[in-house]
N, C-alpha and C. Protein backbone atom coordinates (compact mmCIF):
# COMPACT_ATOMS: atom_id res chain seq x y z
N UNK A 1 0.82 -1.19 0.00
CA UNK A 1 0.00 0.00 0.00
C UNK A 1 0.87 1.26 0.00
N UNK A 2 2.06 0.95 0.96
CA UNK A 2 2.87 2.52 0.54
C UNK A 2 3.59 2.54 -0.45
N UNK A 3 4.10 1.50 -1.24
CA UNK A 3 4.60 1.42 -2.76
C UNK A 3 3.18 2.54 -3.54
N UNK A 4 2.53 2.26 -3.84
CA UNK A 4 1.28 2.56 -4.69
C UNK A 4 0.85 4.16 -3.94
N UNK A 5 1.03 4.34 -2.31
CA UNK A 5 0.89 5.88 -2.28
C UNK A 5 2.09 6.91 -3.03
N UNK A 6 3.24 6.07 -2.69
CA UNK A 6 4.64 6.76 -3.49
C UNK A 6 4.21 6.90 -4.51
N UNK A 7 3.88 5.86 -5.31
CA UNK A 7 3.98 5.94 -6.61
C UNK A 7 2.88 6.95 -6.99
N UNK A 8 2.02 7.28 -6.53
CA UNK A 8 1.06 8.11 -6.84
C UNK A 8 1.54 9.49 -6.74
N UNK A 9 2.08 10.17 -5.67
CA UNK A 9 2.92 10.87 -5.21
C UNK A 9 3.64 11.37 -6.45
N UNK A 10 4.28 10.63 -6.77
CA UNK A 10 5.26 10.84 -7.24
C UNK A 10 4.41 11.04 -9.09
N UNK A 11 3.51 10.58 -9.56
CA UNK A 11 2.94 10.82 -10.41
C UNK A 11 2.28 12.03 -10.05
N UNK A 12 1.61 12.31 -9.30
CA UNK A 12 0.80 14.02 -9.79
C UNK A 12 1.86 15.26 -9.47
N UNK A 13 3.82 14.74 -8.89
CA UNK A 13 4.63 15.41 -8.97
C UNK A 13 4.96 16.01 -10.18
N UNK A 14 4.92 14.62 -10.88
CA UNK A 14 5.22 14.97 -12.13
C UNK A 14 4.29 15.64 -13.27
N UNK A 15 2.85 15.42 -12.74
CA UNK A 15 1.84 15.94 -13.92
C UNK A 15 1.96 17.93 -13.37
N UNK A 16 2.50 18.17 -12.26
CA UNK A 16 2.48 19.81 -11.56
C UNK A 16 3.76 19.98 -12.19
N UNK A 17 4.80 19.72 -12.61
CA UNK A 17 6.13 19.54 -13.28
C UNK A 17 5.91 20.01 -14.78
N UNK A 18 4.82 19.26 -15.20
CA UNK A 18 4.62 19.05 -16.99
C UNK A 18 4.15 20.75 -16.95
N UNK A 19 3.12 21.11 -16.26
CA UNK A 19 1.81 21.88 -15.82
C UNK A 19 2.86 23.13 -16.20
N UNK A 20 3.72 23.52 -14.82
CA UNK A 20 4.61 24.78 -14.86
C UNK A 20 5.58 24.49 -16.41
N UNK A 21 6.19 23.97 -16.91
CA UNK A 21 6.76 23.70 -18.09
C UNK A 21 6.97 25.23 -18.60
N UNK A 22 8.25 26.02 -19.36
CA UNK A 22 8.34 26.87 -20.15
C UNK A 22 8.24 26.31 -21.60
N UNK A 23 8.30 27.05 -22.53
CA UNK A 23 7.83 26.82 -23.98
C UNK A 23 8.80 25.90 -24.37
N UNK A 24 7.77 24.96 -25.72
CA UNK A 24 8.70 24.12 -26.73
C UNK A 24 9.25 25.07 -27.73
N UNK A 25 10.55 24.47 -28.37
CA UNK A 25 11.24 25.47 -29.42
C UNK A 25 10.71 24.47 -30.37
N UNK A 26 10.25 25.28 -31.41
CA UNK A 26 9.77 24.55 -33.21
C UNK A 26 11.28 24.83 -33.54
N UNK A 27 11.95 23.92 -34.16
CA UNK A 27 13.59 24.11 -35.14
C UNK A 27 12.83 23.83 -36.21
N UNK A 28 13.34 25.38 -36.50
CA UNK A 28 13.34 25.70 -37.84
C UNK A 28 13.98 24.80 -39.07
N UNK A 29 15.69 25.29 -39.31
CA UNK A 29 16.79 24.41 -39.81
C UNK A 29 17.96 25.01 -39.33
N UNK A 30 19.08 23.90 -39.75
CA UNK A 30 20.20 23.60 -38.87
C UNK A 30 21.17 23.95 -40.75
N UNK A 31 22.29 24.49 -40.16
CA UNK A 31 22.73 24.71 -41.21
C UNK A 31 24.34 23.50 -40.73
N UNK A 32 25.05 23.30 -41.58
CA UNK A 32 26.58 22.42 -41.00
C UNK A 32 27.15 23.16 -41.04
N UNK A 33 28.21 23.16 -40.03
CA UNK A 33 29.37 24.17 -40.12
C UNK A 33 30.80 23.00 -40.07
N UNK A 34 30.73 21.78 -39.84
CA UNK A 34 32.03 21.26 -40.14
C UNK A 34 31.04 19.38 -40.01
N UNK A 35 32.05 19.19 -41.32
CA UNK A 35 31.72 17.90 -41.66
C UNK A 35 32.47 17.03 -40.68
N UNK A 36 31.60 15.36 -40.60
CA UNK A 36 32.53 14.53 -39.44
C UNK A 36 32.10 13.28 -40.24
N UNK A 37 33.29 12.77 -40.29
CA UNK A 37 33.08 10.92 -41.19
C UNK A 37 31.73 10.31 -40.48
N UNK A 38 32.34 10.24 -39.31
CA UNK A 38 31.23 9.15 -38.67
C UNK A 38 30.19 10.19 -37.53
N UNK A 39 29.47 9.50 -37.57
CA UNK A 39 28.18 10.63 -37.18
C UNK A 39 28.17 11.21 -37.60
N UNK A 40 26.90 12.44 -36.42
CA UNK A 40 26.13 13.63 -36.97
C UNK A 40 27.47 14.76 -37.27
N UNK A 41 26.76 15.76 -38.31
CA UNK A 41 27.82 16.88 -38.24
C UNK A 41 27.80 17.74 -37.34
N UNK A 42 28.74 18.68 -37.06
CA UNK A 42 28.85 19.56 -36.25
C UNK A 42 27.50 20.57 -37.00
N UNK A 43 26.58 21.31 -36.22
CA UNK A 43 26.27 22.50 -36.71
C UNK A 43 25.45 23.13 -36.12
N UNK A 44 24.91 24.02 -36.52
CA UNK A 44 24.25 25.68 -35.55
C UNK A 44 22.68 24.89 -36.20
N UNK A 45 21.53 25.30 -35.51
CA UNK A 45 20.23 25.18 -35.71
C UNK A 45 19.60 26.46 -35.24
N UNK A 46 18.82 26.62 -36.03
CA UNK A 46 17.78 27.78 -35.48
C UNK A 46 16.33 27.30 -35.38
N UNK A 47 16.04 27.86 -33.91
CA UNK A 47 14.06 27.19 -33.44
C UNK A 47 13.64 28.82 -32.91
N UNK A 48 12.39 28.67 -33.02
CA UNK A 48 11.52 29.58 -32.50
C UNK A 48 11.02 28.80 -31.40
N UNK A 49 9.80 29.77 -30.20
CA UNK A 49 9.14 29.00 -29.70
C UNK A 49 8.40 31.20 -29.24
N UNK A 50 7.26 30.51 -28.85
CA UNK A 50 6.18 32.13 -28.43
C UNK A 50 6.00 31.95 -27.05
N UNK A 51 6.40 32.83 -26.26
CA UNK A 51 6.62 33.29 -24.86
C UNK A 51 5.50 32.97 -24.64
N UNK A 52 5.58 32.16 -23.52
CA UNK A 52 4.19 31.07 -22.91
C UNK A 52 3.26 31.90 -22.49
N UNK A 53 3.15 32.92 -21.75
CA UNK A 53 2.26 34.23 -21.32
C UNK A 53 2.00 35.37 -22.37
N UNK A 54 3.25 35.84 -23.06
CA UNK A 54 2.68 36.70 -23.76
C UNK A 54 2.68 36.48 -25.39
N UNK A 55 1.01 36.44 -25.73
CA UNK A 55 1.06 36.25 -27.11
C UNK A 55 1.68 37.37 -27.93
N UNK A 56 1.56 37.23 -29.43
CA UNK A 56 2.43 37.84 -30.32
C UNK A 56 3.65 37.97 -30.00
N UNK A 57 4.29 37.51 -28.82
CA UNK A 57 5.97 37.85 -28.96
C UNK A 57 6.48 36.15 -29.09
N UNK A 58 7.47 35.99 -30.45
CA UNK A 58 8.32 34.85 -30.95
C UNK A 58 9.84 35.23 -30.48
N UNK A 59 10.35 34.47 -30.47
CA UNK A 59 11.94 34.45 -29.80
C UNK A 59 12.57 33.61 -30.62
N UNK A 60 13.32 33.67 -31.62
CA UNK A 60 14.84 33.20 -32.43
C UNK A 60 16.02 32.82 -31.93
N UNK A 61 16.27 31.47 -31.68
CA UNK A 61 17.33 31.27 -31.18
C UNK A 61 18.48 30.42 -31.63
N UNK A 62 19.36 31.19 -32.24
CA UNK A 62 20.30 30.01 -32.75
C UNK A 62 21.59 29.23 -31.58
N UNK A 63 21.67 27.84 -32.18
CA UNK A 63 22.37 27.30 -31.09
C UNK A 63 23.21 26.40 -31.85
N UNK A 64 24.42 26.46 -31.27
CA UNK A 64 25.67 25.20 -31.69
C UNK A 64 26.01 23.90 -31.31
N UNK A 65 25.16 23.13 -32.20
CA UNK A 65 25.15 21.32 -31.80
C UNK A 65 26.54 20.57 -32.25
N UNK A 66 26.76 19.77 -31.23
CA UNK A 66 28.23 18.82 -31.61
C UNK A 66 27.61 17.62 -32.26
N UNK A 67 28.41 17.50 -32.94
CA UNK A 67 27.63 16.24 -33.96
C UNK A 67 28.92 14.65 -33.29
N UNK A 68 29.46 14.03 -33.92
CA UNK A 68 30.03 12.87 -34.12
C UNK A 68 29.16 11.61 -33.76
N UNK A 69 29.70 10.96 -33.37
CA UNK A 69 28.81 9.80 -33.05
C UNK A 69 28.31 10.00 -31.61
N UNK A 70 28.95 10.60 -30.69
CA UNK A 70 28.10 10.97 -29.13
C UNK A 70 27.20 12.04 -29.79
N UNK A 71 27.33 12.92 -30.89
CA UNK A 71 26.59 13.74 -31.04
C UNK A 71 24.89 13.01 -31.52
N UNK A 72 25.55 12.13 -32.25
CA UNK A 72 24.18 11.33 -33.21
C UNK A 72 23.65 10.27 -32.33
N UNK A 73 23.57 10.35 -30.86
CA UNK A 73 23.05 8.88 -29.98
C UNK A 73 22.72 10.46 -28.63
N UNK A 74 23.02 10.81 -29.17
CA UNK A 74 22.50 12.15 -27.91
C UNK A 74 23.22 12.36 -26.96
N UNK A 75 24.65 12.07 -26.47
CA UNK A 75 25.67 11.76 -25.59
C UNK A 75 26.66 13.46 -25.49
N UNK A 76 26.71 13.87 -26.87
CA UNK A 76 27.66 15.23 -26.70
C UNK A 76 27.13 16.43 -26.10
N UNK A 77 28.12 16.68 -25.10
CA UNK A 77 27.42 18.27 -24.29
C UNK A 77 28.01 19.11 -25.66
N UNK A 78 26.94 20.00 -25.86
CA UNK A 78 26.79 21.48 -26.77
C UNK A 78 27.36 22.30 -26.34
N UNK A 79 27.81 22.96 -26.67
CA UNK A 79 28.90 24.19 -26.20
C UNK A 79 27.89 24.92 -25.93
N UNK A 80 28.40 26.03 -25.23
CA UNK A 80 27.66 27.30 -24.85
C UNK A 80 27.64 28.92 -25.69
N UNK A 81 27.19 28.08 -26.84
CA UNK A 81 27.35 29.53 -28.06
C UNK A 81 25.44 29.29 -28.61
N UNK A 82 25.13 30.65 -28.44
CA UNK A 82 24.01 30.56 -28.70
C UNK A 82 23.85 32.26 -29.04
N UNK A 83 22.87 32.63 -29.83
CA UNK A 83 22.46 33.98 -29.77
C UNK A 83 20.71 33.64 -29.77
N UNK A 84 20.44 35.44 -29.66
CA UNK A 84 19.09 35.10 -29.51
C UNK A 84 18.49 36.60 -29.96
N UNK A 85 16.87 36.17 -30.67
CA UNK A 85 16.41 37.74 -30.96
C UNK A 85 15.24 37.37 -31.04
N UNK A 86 14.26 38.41 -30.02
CA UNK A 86 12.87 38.19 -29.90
C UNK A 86 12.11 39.20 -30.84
N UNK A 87 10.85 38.85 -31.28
CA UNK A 87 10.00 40.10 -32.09
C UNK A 87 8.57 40.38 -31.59
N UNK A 88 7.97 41.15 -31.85
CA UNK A 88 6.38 41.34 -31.32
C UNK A 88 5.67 40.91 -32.92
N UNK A 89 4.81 40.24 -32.86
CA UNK A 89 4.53 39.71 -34.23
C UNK A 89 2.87 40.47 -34.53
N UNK A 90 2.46 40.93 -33.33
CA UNK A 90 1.16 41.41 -33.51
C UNK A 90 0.78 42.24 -32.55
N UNK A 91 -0.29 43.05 -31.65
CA UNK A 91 -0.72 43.83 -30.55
C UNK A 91 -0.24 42.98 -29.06
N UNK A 92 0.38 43.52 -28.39
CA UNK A 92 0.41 42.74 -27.09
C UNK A 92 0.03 43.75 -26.11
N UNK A 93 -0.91 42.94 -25.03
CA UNK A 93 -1.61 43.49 -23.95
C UNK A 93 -1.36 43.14 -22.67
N UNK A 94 -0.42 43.30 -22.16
CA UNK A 94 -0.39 42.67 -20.85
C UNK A 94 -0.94 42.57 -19.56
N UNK A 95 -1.00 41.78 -19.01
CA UNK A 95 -2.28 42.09 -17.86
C UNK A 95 -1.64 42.68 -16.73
N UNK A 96 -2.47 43.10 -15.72
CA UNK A 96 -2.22 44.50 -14.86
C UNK A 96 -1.37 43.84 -13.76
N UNK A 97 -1.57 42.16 -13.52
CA UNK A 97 -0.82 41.74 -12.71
C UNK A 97 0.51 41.06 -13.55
N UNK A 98 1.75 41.50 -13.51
CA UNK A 98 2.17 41.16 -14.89
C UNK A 98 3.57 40.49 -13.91
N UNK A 99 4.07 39.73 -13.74
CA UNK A 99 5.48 39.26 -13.28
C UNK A 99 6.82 39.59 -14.15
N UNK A 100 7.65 40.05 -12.65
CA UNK A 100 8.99 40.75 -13.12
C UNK A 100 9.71 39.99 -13.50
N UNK A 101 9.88 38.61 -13.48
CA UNK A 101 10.83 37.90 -13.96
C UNK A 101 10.14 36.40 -14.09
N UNK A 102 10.70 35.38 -14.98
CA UNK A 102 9.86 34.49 -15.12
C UNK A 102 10.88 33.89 -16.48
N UNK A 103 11.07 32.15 -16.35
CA UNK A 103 11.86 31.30 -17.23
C UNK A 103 10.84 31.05 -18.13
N UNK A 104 11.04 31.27 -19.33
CA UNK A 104 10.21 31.14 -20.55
C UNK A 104 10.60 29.86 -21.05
N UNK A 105 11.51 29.51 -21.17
CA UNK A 105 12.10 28.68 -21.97
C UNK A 105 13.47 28.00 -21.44
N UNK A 106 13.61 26.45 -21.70
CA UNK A 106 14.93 25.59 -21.16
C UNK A 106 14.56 24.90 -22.15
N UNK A 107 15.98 24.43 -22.42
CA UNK A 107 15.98 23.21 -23.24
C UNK A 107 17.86 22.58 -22.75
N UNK A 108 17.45 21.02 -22.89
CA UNK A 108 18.59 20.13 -21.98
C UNK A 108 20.04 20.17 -23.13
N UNK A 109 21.47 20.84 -23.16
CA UNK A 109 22.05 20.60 -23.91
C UNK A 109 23.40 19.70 -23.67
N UNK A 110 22.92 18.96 -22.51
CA UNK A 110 24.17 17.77 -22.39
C UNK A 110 23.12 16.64 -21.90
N UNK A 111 23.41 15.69 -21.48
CA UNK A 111 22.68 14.38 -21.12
C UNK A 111 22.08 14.73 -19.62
N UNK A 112 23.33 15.20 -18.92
CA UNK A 112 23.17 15.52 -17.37
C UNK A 112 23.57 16.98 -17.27
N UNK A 113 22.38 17.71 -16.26
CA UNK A 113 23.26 18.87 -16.06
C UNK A 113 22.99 20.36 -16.54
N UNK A 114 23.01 20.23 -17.66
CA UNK A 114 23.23 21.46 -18.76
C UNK A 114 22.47 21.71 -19.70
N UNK A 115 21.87 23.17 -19.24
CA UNK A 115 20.32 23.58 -20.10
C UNK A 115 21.05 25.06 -20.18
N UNK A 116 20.03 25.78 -21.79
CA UNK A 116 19.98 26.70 -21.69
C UNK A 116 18.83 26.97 -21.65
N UNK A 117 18.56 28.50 -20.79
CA UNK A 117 17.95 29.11 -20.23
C UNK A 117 17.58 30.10 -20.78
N UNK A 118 16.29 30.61 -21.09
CA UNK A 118 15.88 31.83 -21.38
C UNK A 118 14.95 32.30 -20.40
N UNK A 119 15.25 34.13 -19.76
CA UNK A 119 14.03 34.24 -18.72
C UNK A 119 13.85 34.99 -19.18
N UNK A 120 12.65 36.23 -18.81
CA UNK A 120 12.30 36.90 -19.59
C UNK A 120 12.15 37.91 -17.74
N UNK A 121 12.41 39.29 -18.34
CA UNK A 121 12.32 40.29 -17.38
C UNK A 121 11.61 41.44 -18.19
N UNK A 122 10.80 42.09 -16.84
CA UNK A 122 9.96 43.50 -16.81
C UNK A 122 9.99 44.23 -17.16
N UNK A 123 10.65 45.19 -17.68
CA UNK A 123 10.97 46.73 -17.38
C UNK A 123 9.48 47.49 -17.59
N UNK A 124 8.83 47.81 -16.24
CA UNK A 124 7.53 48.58 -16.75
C UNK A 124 8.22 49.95 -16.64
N UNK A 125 9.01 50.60 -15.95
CA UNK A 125 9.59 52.01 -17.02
C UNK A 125 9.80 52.37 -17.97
N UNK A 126 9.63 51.21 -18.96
CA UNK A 126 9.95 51.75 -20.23
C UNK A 126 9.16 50.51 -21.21
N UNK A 127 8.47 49.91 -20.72
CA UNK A 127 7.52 49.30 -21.35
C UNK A 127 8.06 48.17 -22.34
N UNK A 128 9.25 47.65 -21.19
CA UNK A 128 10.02 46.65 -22.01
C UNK A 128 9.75 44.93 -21.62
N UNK A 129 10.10 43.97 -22.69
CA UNK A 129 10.47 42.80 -22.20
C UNK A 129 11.91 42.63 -22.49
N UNK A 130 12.14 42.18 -21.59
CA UNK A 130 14.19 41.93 -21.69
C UNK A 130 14.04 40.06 -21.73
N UNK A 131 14.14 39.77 -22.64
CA UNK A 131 14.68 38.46 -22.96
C UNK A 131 16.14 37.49 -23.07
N UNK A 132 16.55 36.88 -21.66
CA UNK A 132 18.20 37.01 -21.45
C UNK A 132 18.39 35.58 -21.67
N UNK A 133 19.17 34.92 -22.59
CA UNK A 133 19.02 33.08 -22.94
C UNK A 133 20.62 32.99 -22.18
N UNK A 134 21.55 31.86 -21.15
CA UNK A 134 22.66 31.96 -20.64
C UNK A 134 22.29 30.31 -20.56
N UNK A 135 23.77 29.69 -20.57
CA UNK A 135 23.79 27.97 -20.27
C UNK A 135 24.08 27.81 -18.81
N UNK A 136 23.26 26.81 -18.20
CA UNK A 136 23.53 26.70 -16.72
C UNK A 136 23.79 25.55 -16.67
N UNK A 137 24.83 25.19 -15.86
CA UNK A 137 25.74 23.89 -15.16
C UNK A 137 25.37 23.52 -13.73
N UNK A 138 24.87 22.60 -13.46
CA UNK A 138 24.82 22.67 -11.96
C UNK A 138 25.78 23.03 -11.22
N UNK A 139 27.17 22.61 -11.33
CA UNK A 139 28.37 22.51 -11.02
C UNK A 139 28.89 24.30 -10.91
N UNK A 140 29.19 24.57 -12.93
CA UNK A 140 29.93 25.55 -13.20
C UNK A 140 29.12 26.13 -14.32
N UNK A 141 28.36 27.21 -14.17
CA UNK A 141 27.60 27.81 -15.63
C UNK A 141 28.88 28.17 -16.35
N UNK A 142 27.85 28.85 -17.69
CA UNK A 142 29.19 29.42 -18.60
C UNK A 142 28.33 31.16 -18.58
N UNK A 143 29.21 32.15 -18.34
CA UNK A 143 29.13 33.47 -18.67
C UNK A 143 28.64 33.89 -20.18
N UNK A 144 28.66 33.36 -20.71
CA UNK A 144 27.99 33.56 -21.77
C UNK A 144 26.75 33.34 -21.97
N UNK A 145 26.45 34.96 -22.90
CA UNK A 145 24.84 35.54 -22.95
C UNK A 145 24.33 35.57 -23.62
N UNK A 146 23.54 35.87 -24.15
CA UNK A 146 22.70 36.70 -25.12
C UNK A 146 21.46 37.16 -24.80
N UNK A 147 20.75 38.31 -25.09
CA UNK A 147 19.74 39.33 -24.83
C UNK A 147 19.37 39.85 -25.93
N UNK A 148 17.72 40.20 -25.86
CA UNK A 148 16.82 40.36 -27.11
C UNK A 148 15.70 41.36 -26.15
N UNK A 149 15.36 42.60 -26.50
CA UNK A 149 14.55 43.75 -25.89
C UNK A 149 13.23 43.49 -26.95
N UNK A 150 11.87 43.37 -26.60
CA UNK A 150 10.55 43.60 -27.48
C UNK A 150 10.12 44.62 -26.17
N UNK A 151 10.03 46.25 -27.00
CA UNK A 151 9.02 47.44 -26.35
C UNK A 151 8.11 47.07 -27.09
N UNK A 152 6.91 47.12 -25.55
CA UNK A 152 5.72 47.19 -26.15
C UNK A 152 4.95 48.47 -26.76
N UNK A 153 4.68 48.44 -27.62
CA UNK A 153 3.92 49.40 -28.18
C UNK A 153 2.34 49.65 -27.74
């Protein structure tokens, strides 16, 4: 009986897990930047995905995949080179209770460990969204950034 309460437990953990979730990225295409005999190639991909709260704003993000054979079985950690550029695609309205900061978007770029991160910040002085994408390590992040501003109009 306490096998089956765990396990239950531990299932509607996970359905409140799915629930909070930041956005899926649609990949666009992946261009090669260096050929490899065996396995995948090395190369950059570009995905979109639309800021889970606020409609009309899309986010562009290109990112640098390691290809070889850990690359092509899903095994190679991705370097931490990424850029990023968000757009307003139509009217955006935000609501009056509006949060200053908030993770839009992760996606896993090593097996264990290592996601990049996009959060998205406030600026109601100037009627901004600050969109900041950085790779996090449990261990050791990497300093490297990138940032994308959509003023709302």
């Amino acid at each position: 009986m306490r096998a089956r309460a765990l396990f239950t437990f531990f299932a509607l953990l996970s359905l409140l897990a799915l629930a909070a979730l930041p956005a899926f990225a649609e990949e666009i295409d992946c261009v090669t930047t260096e050929w490899k005999l065996l396995g995948a190639n090395h190369k950059v991909c570009v995905n979109a995905f639309d800021d889970p709260e606020v409609p009309c704003v899309t986010c562009y993000m290109s990112q640098a995949r390691t290809g070889g054979i850990s690359g092509a079985v899903g095994l190679a950690e991705d370097p931490s080179e990424f850029s990023l550029d968000c757009r307003q695609t139509c009217a955006v309205v935000l609501p009056e209770k509006f949060p200053k900061k908030k993770k839009v978007f992760s996606e896993g770029t090593s097996v264990l460990f290592k996601d990049t991160q996009v959060t998205r910040f406030f600026d109601e002085k100037r009627k901004a969204l600050i969109y900041l994408a950085v790779s996090r390590k449990i261990v050791s992040g990497s300093p490297k950034n990138s940032i994308s501003t959509v003023v709302i109009r």
